[in-house]
PDB file of N, CA and C in Angstrom:
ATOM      1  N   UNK A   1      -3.190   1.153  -3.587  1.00  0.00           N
ATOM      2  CA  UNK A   1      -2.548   2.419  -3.404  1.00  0.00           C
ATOM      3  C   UNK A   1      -2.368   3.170  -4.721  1.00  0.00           C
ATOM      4  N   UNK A   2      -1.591   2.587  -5.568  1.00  0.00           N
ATOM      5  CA  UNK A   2      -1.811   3.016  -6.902  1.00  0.00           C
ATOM      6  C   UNK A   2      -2.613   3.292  -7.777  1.00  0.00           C
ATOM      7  N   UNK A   3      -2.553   3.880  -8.760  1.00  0.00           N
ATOM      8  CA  UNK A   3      -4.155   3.592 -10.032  1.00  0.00           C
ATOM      9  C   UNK A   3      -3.848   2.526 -10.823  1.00  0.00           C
ATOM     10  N   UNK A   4      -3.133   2.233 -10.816  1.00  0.00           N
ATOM     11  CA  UNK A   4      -2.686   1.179 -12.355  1.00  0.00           C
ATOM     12  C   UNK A   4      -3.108  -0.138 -12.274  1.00  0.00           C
ATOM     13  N   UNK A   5      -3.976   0.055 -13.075  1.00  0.00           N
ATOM     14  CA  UNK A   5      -4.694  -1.235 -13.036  1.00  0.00           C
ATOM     15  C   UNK A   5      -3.762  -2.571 -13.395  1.00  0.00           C
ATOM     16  N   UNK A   6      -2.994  -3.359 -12.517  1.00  0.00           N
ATOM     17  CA  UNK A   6      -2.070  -3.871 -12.470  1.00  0.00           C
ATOM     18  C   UNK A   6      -2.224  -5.263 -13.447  1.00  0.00           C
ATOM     19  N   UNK A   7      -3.546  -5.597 -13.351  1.00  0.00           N
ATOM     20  CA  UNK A   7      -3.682  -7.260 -13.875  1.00  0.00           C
ATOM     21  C   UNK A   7      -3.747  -6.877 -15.062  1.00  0.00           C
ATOM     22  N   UNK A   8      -4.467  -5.417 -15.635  1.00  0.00           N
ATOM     23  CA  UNK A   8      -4.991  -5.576 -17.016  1.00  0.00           C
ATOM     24  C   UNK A   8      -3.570  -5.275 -17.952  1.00  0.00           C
ATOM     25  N   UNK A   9      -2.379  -4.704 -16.922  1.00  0.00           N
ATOM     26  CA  UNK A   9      -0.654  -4.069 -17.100  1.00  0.00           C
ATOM     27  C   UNK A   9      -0.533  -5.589 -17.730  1.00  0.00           C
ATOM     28  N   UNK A  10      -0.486  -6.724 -16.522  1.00  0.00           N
ATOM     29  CA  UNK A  10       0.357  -7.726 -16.643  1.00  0.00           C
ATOM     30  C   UNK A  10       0.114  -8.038 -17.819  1.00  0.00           C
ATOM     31  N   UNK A  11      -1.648  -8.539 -18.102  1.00  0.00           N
ATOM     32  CA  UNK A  11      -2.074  -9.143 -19.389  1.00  0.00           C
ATOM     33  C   UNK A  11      -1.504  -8.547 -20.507  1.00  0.00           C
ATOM     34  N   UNK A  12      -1.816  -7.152 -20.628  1.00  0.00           N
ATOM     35  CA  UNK A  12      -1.086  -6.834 -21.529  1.00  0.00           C
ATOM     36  C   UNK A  12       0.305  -6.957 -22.137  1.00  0.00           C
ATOM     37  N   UNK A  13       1.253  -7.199 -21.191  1.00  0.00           N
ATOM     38  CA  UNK A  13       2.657  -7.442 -21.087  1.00  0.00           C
ATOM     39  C   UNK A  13       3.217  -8.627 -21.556  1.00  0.00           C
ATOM     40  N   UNK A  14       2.218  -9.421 -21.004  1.00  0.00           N
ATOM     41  CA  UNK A  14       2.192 -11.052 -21.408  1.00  0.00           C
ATOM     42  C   UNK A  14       2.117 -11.287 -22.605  1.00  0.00           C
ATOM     43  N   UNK A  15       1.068 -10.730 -23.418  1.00  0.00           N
ATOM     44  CA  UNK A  15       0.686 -10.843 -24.649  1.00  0.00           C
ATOM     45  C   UNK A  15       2.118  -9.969 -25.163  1.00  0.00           C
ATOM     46  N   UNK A  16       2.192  -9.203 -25.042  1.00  0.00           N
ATOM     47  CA  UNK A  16       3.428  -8.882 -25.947  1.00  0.00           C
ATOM     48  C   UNK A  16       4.710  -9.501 -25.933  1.00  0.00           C
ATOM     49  N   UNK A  17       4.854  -9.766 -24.917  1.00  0.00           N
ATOM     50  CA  UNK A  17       5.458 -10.675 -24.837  1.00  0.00           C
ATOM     51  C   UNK A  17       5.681 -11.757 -25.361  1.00  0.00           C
ATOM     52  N   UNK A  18       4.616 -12.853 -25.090  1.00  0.00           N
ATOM     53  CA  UNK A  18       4.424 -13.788 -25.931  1.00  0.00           C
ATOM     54  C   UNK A  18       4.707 -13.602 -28.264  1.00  0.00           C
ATOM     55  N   UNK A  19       3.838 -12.431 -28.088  1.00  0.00           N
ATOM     56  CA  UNK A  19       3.815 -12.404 -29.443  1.00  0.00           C
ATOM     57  C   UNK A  19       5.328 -12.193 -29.687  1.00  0.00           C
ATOM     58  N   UNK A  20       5.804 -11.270 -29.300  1.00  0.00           N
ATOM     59  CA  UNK A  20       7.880 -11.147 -29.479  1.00  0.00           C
ATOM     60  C   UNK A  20       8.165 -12.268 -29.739  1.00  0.00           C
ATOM     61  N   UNK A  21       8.157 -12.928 -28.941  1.00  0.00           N
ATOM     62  CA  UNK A  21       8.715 -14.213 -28.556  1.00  0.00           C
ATOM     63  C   UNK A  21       8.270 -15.603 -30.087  1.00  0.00           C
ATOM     64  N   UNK A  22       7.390 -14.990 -30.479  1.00  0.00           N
ATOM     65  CA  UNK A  22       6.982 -15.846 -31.292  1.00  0.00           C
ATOM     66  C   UNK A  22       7.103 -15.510 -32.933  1.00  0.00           C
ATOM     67  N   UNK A  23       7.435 -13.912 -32.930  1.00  0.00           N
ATOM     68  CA  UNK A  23       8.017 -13.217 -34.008  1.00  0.00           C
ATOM     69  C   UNK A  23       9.784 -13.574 -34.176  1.00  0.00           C
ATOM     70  N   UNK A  24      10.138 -14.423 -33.157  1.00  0.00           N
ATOM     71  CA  UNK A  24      11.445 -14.341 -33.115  1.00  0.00           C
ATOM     72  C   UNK A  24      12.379 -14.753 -34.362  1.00  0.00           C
ATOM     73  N   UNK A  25      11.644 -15.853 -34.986  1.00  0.00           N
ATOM     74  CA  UNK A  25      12.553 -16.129 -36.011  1.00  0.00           C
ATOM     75  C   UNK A  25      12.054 -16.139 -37.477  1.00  0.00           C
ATOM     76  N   UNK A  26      10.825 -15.096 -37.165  1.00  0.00           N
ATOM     77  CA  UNK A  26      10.559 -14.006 -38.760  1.00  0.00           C
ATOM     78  C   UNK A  26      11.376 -12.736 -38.465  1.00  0.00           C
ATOM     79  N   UNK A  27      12.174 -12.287 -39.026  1.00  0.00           N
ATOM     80  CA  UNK A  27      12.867 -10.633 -38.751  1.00  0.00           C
ATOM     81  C   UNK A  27      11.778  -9.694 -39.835  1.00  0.00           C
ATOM     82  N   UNK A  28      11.295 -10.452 -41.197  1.00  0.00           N
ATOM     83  CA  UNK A  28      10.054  -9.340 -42.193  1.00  0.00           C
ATOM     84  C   UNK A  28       9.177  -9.314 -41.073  1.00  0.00           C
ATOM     85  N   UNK A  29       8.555 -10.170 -40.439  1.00  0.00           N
ATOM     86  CA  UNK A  29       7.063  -9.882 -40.034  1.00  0.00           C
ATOM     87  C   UNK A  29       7.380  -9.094 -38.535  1.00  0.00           C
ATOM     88  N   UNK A  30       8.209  -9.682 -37.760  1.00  0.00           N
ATOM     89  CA  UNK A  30       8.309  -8.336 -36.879  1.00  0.00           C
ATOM     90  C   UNK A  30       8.981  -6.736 -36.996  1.00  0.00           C
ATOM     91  N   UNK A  31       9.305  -6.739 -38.041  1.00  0.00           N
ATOM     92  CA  UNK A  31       9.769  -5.478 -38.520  1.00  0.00           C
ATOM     93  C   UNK A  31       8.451  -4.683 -38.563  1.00  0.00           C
ATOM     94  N   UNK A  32       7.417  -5.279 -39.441  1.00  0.00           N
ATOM     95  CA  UNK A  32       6.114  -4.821 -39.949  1.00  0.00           C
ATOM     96  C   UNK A  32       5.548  -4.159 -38.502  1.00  0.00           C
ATOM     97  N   UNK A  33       5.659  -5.298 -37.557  1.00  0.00           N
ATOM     98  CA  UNK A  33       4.942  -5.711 -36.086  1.00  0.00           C
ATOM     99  C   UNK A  33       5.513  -3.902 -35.304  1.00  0.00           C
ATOM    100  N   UNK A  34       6.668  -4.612 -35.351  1.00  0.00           N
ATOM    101  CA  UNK A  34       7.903  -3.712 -34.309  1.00  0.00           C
ATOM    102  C   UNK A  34       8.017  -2.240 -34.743  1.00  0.00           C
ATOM    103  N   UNK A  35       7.734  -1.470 -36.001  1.00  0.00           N
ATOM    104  CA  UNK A  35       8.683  -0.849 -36.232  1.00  0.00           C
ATOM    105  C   UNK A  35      10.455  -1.199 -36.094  1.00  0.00           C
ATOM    106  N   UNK A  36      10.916  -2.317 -36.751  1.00  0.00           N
ATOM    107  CA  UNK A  36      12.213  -2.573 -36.750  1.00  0.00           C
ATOM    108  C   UNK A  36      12.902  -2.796 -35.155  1.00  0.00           C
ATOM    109  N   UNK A  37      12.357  -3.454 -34.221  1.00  0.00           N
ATOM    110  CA  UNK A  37      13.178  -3.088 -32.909  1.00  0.00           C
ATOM    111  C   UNK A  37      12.701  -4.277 -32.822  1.00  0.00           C
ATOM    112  N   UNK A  38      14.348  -4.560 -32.339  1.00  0.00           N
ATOM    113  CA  UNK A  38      14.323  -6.377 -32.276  1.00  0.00           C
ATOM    114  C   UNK A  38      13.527  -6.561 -31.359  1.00  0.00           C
ATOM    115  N   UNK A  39      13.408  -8.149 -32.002  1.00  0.00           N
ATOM    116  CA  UNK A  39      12.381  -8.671 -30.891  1.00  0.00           C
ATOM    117  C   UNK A  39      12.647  -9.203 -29.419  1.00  0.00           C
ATOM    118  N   UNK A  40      14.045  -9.261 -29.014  1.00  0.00           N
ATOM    119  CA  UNK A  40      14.368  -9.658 -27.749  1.00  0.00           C
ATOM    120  C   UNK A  40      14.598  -8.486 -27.388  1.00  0.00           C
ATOM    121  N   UNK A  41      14.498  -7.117 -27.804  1.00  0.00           N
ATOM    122  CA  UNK A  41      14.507  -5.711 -26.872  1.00  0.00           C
ATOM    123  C   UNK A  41      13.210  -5.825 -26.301  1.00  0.00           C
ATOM    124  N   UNK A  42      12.325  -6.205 -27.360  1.00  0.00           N
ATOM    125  CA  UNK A  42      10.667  -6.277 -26.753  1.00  0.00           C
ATOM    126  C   UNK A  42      10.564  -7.054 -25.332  1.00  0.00           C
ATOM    127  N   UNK A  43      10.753  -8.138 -26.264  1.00  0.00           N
ATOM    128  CA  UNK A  43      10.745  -9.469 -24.835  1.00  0.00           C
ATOM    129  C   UNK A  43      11.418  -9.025 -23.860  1.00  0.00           C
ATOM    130  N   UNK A  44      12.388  -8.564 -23.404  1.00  0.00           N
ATOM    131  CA  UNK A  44      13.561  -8.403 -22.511  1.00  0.00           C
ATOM    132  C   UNK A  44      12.780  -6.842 -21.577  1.00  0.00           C
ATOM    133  N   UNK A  45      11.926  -5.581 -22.177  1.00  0.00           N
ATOM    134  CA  UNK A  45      10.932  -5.000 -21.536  1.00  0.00           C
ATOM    135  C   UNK A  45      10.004  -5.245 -21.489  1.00  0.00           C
ATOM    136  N   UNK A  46       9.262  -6.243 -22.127  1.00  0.00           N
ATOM    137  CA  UNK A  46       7.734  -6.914 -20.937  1.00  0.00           C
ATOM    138  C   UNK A  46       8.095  -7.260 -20.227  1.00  0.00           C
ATOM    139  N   UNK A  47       9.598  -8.551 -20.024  1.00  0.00           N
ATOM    140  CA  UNK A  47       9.530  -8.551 -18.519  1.00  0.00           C
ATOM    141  C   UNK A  47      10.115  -7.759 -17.510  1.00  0.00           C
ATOM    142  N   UNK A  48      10.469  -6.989 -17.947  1.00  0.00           N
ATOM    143  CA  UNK A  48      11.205  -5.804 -17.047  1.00  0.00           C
ATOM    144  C   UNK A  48       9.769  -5.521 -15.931  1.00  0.00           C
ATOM    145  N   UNK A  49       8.442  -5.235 -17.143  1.00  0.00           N
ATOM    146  CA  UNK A  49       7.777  -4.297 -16.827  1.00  0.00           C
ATOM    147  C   UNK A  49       7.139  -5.138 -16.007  1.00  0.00           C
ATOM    148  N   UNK A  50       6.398  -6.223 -16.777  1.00  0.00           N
ATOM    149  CA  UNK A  50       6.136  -7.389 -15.888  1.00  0.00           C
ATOM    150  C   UNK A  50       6.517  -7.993 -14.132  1.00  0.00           C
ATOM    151  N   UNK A  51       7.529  -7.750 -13.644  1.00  0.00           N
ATOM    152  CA  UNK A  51       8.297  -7.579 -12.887  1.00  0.00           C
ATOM    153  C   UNK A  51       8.544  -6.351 -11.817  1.00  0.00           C
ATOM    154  N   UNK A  52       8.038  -5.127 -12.661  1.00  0.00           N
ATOM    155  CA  UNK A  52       8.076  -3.926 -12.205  1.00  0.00           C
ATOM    156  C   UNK A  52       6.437  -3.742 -11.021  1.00  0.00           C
ATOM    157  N   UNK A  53       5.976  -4.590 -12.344  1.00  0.00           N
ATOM    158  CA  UNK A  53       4.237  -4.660 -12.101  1.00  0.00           C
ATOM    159  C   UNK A  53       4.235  -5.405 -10.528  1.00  0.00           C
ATOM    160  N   UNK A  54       4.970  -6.447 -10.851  1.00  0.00           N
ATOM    161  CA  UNK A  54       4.912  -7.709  -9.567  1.00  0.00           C
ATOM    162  C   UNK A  54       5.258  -6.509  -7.801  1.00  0.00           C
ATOM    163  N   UNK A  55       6.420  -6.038  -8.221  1.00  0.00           N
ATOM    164  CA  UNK A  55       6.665  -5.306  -7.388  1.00  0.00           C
ATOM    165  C   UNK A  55       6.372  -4.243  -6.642  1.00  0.00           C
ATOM    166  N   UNK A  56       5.590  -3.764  -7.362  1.00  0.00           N
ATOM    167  CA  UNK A  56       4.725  -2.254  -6.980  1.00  0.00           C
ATOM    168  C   UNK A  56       3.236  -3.134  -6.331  1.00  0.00           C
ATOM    169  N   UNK A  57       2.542  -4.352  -6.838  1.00  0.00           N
ATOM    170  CA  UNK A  57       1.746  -4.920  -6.085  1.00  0.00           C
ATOM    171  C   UNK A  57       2.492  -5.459  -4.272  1.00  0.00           C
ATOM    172  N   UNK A  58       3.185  -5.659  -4.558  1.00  0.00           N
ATOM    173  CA  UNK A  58       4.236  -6.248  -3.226  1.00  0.00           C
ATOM    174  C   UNK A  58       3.873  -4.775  -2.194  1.00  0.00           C
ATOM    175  N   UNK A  59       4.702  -4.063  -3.116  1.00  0.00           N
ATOM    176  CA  UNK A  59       4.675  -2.430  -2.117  1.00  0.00           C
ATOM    177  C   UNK A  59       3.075  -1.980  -1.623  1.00  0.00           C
ATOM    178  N   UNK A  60       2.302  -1.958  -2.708  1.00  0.00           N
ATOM    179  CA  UNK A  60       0.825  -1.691  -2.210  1.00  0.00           C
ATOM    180  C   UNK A  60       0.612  -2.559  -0.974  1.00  0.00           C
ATOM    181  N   UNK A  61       0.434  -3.489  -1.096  1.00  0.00           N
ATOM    182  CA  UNK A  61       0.586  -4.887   0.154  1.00  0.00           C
ATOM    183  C   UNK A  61       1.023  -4.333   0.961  1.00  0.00           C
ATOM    184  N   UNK A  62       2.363  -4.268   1.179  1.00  0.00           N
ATOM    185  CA  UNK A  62       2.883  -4.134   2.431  1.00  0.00           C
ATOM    186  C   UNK A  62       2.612  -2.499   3.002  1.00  0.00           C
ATOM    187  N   UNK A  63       2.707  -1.304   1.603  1.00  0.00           N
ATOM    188  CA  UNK A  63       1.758  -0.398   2.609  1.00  0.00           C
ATOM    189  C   UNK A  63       0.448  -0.545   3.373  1.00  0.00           C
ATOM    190  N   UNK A  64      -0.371  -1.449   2.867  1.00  0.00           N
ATOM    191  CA  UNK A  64      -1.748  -1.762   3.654  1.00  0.00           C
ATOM    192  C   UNK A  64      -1.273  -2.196   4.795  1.00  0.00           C
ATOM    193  N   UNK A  65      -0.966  -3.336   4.851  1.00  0.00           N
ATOM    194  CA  UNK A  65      -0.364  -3.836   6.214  1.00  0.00           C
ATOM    195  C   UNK A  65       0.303  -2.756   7.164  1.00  0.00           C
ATOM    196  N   UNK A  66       1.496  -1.984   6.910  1.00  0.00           N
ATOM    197  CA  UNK A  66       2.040  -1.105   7.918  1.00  0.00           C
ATOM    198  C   UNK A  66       1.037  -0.677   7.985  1.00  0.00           C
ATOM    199  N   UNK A  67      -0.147   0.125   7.198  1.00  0.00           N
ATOM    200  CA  UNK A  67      -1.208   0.996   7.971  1.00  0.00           C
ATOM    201  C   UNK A  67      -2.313   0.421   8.461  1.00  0.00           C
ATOM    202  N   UNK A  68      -2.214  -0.622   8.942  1.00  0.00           N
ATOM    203  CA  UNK A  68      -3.181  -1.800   9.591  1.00  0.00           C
ATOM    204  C   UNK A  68      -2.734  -1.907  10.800  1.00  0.00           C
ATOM    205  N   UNK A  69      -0.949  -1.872  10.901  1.00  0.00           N
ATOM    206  CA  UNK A  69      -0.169  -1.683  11.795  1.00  0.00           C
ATOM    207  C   UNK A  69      -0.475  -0.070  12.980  1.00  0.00           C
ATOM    208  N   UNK A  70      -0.728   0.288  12.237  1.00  0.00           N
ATOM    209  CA  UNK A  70      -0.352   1.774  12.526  1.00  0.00           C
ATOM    210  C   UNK A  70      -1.779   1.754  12.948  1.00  0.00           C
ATOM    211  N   UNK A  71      -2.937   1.682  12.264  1.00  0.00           N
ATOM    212  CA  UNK A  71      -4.053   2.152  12.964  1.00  0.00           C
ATOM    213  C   UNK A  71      -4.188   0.777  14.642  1.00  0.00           C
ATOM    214  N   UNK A  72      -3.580   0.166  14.495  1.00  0.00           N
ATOM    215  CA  UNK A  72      -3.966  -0.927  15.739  1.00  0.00           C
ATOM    216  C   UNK A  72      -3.069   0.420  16.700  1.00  0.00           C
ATOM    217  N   UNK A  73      -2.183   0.071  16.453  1.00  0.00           N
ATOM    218  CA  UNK A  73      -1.180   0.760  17.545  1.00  0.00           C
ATOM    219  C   UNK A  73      -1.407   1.916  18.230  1.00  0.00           C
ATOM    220  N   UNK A  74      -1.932   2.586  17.081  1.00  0.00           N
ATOM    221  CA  UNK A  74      -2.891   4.436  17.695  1.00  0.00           C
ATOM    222  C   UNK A  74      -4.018   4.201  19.398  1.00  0.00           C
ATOM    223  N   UNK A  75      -4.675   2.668  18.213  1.00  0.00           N
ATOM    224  CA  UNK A  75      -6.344   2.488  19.438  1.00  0.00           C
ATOM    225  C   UNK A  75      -5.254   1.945  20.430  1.00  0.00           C
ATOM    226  N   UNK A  76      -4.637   1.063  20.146  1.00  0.00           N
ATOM    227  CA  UNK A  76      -3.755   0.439  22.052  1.00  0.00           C
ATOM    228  C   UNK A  76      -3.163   1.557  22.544  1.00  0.00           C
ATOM    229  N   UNK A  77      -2.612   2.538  21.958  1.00  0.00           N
ATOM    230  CA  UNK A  77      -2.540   3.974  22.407  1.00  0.00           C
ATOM    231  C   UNK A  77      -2.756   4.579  23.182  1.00  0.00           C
ATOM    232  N   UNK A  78      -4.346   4.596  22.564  1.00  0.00           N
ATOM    233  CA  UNK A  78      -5.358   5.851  23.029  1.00  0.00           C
ATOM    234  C   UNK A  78      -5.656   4.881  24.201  1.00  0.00           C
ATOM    235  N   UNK A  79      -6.230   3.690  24.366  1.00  0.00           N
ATOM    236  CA  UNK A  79      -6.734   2.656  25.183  1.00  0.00           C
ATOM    237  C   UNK A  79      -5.981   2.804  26.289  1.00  0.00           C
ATOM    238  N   UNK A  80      -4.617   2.608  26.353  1.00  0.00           N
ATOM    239  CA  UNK A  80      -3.588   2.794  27.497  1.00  0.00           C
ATOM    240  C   UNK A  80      -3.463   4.026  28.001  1.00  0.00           C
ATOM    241  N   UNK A  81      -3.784   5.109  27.200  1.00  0.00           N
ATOM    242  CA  UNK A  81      -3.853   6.357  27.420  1.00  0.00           C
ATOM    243  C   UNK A  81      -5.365   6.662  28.558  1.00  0.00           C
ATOM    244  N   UNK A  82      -6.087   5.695  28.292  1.00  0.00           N
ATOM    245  CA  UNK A  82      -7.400   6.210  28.959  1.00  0.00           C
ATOM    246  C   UNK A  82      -7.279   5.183  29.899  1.00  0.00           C
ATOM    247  N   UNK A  83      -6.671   3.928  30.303  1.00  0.00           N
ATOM    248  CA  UNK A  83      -6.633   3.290  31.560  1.00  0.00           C
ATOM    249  C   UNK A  83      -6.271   4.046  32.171  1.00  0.00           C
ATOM    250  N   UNK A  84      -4.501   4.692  32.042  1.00  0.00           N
ATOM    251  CA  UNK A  84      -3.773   5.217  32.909  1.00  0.00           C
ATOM    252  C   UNK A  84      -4.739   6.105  33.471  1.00  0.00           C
ATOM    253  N   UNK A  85      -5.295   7.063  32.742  1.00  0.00           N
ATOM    254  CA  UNK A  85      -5.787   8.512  33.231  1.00  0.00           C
ATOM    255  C   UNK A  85      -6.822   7.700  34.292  1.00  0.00           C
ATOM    256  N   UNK A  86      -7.206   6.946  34.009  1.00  0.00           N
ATOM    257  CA  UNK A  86      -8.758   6.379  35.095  1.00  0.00           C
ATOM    258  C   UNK A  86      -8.154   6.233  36.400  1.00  0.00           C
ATOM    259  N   UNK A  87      -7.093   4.927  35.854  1.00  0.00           N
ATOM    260  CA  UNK A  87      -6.645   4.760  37.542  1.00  0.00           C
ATOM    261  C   UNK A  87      -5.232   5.745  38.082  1.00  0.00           C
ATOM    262  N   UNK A  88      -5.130   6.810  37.368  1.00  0.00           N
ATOM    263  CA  UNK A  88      -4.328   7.999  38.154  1.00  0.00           C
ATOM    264  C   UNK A  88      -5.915   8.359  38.859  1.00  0.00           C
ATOM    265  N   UNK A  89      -6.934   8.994  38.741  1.00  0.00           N
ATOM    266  CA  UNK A  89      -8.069   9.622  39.288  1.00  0.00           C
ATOM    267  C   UNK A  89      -8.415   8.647  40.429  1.00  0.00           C
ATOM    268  N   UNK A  90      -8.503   7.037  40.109  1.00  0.00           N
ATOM    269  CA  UNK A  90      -9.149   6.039  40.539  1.00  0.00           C
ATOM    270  C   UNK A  90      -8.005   5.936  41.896  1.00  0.00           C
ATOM    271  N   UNK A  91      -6.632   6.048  42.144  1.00  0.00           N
ATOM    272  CA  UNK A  91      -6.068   5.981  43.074  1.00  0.00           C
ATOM    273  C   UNK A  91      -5.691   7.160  43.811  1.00  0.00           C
ATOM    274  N   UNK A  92      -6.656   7.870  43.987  1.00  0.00           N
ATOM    275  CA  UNK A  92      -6.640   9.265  44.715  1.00  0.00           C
ATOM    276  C   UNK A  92      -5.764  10.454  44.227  1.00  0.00           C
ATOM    277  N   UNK A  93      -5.670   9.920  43.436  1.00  0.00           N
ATOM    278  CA  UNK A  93      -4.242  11.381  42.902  1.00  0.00           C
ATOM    279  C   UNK A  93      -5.497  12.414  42.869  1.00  0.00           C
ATOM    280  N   UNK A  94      -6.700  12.336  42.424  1.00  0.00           N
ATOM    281  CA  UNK A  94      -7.261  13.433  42.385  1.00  0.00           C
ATOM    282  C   UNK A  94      -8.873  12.948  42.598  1.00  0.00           C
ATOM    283  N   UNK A  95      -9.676  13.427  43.263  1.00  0.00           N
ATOM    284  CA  UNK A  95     -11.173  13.669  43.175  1.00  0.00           C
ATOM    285  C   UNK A  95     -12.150  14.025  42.533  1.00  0.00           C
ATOM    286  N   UNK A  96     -11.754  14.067  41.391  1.00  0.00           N
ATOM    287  CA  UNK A  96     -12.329  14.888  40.723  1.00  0.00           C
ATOM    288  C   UNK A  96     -13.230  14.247  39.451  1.00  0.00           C
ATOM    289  N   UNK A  97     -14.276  13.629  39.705  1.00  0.00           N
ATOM    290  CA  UNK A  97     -15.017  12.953  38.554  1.00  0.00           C
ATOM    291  C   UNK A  97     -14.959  14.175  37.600  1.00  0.00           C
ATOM    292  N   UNK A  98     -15.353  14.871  37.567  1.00  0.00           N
ATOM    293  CA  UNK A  98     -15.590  15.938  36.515  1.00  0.00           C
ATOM    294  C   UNK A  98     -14.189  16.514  35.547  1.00  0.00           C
ATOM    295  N   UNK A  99     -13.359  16.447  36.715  1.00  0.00           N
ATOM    296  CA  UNK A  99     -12.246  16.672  36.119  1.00  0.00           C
ATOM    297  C   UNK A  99     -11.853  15.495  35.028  1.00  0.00           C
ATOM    298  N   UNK A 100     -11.632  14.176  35.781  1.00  0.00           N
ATOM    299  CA  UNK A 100     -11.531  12.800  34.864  1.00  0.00           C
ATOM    300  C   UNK A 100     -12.451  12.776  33.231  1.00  0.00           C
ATOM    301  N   UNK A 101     -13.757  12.897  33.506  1.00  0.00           N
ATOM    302  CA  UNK A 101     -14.541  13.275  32.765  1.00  0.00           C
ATOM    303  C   UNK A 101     -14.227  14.336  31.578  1.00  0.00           C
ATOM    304  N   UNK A 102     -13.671  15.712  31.921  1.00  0.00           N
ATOM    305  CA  UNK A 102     -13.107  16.626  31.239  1.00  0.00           C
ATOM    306  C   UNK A 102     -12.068  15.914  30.286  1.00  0.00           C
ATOM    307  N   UNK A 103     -10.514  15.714  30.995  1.00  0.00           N
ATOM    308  CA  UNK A 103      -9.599  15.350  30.706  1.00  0.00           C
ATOM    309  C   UNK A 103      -9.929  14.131  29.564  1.00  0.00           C
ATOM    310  N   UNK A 104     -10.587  12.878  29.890  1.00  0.00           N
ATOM    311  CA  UNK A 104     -11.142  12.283  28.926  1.00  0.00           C
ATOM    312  C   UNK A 104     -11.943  13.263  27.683  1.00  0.00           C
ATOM    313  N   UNK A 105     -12.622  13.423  27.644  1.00  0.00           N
ATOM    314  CA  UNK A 105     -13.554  14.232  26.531  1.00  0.00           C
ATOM    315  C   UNK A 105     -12.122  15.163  25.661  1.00  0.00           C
ATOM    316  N   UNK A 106     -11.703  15.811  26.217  1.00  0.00           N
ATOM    317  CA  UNK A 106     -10.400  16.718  25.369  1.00  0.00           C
ATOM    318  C   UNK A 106      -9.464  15.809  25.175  1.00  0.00           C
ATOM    319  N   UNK A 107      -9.176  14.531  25.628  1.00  0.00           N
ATOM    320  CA  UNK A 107      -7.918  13.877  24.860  1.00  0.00           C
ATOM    321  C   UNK A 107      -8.855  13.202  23.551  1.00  0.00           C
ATOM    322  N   UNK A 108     -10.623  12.936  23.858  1.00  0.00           N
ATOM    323  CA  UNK A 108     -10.932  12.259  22.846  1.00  0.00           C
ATOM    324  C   UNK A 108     -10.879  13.143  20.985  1.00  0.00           C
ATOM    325  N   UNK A 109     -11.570  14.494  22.091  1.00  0.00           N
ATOM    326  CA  UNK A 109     -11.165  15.503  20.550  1.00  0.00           C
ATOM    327  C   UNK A 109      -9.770  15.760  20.181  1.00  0.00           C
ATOM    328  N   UNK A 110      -8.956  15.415  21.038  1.00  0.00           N
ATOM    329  CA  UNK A 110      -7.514  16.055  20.208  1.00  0.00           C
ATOM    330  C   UNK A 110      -7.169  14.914  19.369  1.00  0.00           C
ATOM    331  N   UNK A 111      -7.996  13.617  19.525  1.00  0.00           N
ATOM    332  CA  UNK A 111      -7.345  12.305  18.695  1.00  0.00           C
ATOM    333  C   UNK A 111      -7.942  12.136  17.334  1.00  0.00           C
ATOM    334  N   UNK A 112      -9.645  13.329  17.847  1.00  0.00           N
ATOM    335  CA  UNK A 112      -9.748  12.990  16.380  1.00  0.00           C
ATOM    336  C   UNK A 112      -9.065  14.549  15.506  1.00  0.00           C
ATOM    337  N   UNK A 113      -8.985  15.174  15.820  1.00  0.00           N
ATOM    338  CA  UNK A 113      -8.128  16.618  15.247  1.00  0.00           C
ATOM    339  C   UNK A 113      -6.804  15.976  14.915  1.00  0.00           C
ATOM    340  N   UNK A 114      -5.958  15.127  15.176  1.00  0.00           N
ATOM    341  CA  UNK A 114      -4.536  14.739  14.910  1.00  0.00           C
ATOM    342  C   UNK A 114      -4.831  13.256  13.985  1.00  0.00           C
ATOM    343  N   UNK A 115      -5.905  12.574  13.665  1.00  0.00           N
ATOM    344  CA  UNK A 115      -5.796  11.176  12.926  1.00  0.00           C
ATOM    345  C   UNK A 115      -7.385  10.877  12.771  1.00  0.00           C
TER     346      UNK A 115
END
């Protein structure tokens, strides 16, 4: 759903992470590293982001799924929609092949005009 290329996010995150984490008990060399910003502010937003990352994959997921949901539910829909109409015609309510015929053909274009 997103653009963000999520794995190449994480990797990246990781690695900074890691490196923070390993600058921790030089304060000269991560100064150099950091621009002066401690190193557990670092560590403490990779995993924020890290985390952020995890979650927005979750959401992509589960939007696929609801709309996996959603397109099944439309066709059992339309499907139930076109039994009924058969056997309303099919149990005399009306005579009318042509009519049945009609009525089918215009519910098929209005389904694709609406989805």
């Amino acid at each position: 759903m997103s653009n963000i290329d999520k794995r190449a996010q994480k990797e990246l995150y990781a690695k900074v992470e890691q490196q923070a984490h390993s600058l921790r008990g030089n304060p000269r060399e991560y100064q150099v590293v950091t621009g002066l910003c401690p190193v557990n502010v670092i560590e403490m937003h990779a995993q924020k982001i890290l985390a952020l990352l995890d979650e927005l994959e979750a959401k992509d997921k589960r939007i696929a799924e609801l709309e996996a949901k959603l397109e099944t539910a439309d066709k059992l829909q339309d499907s139930a929609f076109r039994h009924g109409l058969q056997h309303g015609f099919s149990l005399g309510q009306t005579d009318n092949q042509a009519g049945f015929e009609e009525c089918l053909s215009a519910y098929g274009t209005r389904g694709k005009d609406n989805g």
